[in-house]
Protein backbone atom coordinates (compact mmCIF):
# COMPACT_ATOMS: atom_id res chain seq x y z
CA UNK A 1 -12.04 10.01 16.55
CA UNK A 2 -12.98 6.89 18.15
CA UNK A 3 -16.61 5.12 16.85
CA UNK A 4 -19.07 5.17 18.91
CA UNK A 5 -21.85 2.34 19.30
CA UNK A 6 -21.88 -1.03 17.50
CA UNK A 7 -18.00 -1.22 15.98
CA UNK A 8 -18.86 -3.74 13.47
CA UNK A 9 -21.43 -1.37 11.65
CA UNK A 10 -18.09 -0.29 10.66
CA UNK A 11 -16.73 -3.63 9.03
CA UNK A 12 -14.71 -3.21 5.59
CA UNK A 13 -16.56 -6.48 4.37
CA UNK A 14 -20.25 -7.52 4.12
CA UNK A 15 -21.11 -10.32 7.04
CA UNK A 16 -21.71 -13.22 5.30
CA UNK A 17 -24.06 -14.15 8.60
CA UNK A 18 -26.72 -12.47 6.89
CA UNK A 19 -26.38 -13.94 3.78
CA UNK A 20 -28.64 -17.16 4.14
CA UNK A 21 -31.33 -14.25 5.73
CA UNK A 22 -31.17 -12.72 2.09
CA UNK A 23 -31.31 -15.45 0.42
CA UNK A 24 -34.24 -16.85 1.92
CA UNK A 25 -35.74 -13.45 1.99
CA UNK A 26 -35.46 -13.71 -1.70
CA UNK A 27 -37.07 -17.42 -2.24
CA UNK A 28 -40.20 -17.26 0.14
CA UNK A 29 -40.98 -13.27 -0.83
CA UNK A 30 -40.91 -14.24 -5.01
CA UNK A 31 -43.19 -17.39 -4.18
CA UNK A 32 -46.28 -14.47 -3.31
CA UNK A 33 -44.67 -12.05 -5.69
CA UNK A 34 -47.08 -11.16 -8.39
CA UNK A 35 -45.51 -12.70 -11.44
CA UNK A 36 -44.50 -10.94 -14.42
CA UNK A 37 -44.89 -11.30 -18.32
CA UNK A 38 -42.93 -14.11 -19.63
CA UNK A 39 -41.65 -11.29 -22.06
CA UNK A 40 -41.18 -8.04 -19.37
CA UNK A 41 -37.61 -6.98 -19.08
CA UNK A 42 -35.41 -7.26 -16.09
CA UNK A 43 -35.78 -3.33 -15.09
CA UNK A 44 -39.48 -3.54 -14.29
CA UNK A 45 -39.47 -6.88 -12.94
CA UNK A 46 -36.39 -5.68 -10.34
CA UNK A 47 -38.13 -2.47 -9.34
CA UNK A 48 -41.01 -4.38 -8.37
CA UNK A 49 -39.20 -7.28 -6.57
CA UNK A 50 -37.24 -4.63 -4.82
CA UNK A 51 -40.09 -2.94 -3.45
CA UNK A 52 -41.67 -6.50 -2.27
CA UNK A 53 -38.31 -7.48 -0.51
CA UNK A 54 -38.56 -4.38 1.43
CA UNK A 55 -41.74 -4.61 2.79
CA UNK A 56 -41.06 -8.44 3.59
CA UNK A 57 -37.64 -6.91 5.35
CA UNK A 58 -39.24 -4.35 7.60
CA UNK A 59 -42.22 -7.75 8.10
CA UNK A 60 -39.17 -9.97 9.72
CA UNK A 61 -37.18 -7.15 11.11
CA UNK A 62 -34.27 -7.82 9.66
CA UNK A 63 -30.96 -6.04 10.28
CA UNK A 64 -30.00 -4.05 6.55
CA UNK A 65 -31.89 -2.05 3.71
CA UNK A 66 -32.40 -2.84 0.62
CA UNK A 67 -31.56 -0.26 -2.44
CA UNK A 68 -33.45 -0.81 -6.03
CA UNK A 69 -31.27 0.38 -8.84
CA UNK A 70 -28.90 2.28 -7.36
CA UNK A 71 -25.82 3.70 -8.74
CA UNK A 72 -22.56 3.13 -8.71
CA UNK A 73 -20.15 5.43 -9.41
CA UNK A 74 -16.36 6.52 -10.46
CA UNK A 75 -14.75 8.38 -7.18
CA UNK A 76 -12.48 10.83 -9.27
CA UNK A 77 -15.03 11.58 -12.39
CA UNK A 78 -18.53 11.02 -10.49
CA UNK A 79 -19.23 9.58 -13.67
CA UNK A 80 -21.56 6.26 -12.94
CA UNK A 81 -19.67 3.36 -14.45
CA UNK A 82 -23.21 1.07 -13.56
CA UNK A 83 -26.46 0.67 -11.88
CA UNK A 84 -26.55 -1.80 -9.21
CA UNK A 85 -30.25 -3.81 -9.63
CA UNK A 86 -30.37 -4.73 -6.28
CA UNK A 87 -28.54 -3.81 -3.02
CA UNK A 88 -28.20 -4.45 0.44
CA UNK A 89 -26.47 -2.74 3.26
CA UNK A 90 -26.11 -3.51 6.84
CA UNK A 91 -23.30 -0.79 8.35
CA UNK A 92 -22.77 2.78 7.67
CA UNK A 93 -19.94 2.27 4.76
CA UNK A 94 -22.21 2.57 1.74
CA UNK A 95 -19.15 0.90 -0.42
CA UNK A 96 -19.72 -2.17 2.02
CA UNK A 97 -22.68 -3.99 0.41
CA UNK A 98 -24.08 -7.47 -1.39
CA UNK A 99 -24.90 -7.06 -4.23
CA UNK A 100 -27.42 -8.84 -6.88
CA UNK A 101 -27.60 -8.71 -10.65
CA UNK A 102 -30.09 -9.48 -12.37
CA UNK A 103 -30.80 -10.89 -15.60
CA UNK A 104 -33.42 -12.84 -17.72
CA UNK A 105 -33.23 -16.43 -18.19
CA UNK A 106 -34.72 -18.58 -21.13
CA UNK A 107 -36.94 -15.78 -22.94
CA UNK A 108 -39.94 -17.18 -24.56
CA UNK A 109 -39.73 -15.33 -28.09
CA UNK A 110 -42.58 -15.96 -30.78
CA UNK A 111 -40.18 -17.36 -32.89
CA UNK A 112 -37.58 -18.99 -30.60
CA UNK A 113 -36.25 -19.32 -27.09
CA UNK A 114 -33.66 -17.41 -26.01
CA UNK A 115 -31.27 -18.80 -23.07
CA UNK A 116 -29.22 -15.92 -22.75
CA UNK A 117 -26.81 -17.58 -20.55
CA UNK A 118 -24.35 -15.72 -22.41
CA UNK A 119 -25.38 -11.95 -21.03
CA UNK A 120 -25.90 -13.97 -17.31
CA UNK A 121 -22.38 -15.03 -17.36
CA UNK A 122 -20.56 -11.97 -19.56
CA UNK A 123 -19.74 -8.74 -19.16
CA UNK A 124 -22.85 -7.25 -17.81
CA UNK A 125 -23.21 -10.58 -15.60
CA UNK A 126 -21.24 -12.54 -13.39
CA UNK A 127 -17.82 -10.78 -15.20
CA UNK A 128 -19.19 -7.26 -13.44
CA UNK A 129 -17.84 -8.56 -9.68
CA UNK A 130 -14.60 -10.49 -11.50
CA UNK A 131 -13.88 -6.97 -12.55
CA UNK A 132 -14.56 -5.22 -9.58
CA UNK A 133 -17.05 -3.17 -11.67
CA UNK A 134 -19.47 -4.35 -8.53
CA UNK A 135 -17.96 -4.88 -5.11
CA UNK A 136 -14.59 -3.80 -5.88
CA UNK A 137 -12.30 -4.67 -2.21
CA UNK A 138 -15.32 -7.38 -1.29
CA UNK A 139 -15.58 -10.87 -1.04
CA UNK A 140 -19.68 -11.72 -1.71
CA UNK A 141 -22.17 -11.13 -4.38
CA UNK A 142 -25.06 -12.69 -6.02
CA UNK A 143 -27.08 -13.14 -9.18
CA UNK A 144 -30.69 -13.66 -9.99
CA UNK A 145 -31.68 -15.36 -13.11
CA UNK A 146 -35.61 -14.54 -14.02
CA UNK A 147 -36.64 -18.02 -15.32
CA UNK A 148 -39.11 -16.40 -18.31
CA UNK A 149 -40.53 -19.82 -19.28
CA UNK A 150 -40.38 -21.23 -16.03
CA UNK A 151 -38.41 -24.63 -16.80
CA UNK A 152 -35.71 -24.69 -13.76
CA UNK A 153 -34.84 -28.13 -14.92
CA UNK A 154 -33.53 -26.33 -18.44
CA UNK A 155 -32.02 -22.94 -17.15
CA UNK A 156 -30.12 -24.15 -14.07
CA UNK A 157 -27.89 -26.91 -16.21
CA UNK A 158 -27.47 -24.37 -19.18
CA UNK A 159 -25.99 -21.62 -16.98
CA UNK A 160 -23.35 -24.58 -15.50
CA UNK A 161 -22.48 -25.20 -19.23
CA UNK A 162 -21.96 -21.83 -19.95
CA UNK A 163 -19.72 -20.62 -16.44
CA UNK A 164 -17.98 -23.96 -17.05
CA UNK A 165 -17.41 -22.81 -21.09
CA UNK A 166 -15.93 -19.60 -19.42
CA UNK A 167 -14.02 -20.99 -15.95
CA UNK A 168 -10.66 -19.06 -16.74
CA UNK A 169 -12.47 -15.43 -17.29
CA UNK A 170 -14.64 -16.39 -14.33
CA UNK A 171 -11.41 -17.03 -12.48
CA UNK A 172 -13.26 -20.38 -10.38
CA UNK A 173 -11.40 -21.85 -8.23
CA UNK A 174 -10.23 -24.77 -8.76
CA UNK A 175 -12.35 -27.28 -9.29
CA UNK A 176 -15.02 -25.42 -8.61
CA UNK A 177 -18.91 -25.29 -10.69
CA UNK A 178 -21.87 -24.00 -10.12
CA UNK A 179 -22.92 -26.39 -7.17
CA UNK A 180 -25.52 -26.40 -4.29
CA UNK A 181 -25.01 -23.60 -1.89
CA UNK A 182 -23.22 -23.74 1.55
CA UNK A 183 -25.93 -21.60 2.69
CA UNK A 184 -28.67 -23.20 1.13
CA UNK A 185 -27.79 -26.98 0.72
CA UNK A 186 -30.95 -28.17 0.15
CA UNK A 187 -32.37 -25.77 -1.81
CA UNK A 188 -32.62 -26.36 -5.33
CA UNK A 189 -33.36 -22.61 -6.48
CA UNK A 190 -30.44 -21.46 -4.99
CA UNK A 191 -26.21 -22.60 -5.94
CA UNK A 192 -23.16 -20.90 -5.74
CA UNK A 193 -19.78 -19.98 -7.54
CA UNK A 194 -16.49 -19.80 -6.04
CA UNK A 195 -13.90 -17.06 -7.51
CA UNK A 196 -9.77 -16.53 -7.33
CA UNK A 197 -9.57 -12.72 -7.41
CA UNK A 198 -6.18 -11.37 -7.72
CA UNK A 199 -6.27 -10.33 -3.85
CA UNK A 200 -9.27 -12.51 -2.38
CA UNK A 201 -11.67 -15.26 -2.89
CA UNK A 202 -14.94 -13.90 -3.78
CA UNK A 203 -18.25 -16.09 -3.62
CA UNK A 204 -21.31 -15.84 -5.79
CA UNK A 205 -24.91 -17.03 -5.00
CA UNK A 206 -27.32 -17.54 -7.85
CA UNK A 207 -30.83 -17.82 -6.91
CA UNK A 208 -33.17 -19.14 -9.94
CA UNK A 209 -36.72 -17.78 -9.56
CA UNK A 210 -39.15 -19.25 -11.83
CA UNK A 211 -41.69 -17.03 -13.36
């Protein structure tokens, strides 16, 4: 059957054209985002960030939706192997997508303050697209670190320690950090990862939004 209308609504991969329009989507629509509690978990917080990028979306027009916890799951079992925080499509595969985790950064506990780099960069992190547990086949993906104290200066140098700690899981390229992004250059709140995959290069882009 041949397809009819736009052919690359069709594409096997994500169009990384429209990845600086999410990106800044995400920086200017968090700085009128009502802020949450320096000690709210990421569920909440993503639910309600997910319903503000959507209304700044439909604002500017722009060309994909935007999913809030969504699932993903096993093709033979139907069994959901995870929950996707945030997700954007663009075409009509709904296995074509860009992804973002989410996690908390620097939580301001009574008694101390936890970084929890660790869980950013593990296996419910930035390990869930080396494993193809998120956009298995796909070359993009991105992570958003709630800053719960607020100190950028802190969190953004203490994530680099900890992907550096862990470059061979991570599979970076070589000689490749967490650096400014290609997208963003000169954007401070926003870097990127380059990945080896075993059949592609994937890029990540981490966007640090201060609460």
């Amino acid at each position: 059957m041949a397809t009819v209308g736009d052919a690359s609504l069709w594409a096997n991969l994500f169009p990384d054209y429209l990845i600086p329009n999410i990106l800044e989507l995400v920086v200017t629509t968090w700085q009128s985002f009502q802020k949450p509690h320096p000690l709210d978990h990421e569920v909440p917080i993503s639910r309600r960030f997910g319903e503000a990028l959507r209304r700044e979306k439909d604002l500017h027009e722009l060309p994909f939706t935007i999913w809030a916890e969504s699932s993903e799951t096993d093709p033979n079992t139907g069994k959901e192997i995870a929950r996707i925080d945030i997700r954007f499509l663009h075409g009509w595969r709904e296995g074509v997508y860009f992804a973002f985790e989410c996690k908390r950064l620097r939580i301001p506990y009574s008694s101390r303050m936890q970084s929890n780099t660790g869980e950013y960069v593990g296996a419910n992190g930035m390990m869930r697209f080396i494993t193809g547990k998120y956009g298995k086949g796909l070359t993009l993906g991105g992570m958003i670190g709630y800053i719960m104290d607020g100190n950028l200066s802190a969190a953004v140098p203490a994530v680099k320690k900890t992907i550096d700690k862990n470059r061979e899981d991570l599979r970076l390229a070589f000689g490749s950090s967490l650096t400014s992004s290609s997208m963003m250059p000169k954007e401070r709140t926003v870097k990127e990862t380059n990945h080896d995959l075993a059949t592609r290069k994937f890029a990540i882009y981490h966007v640090f939004l201060a609460v």
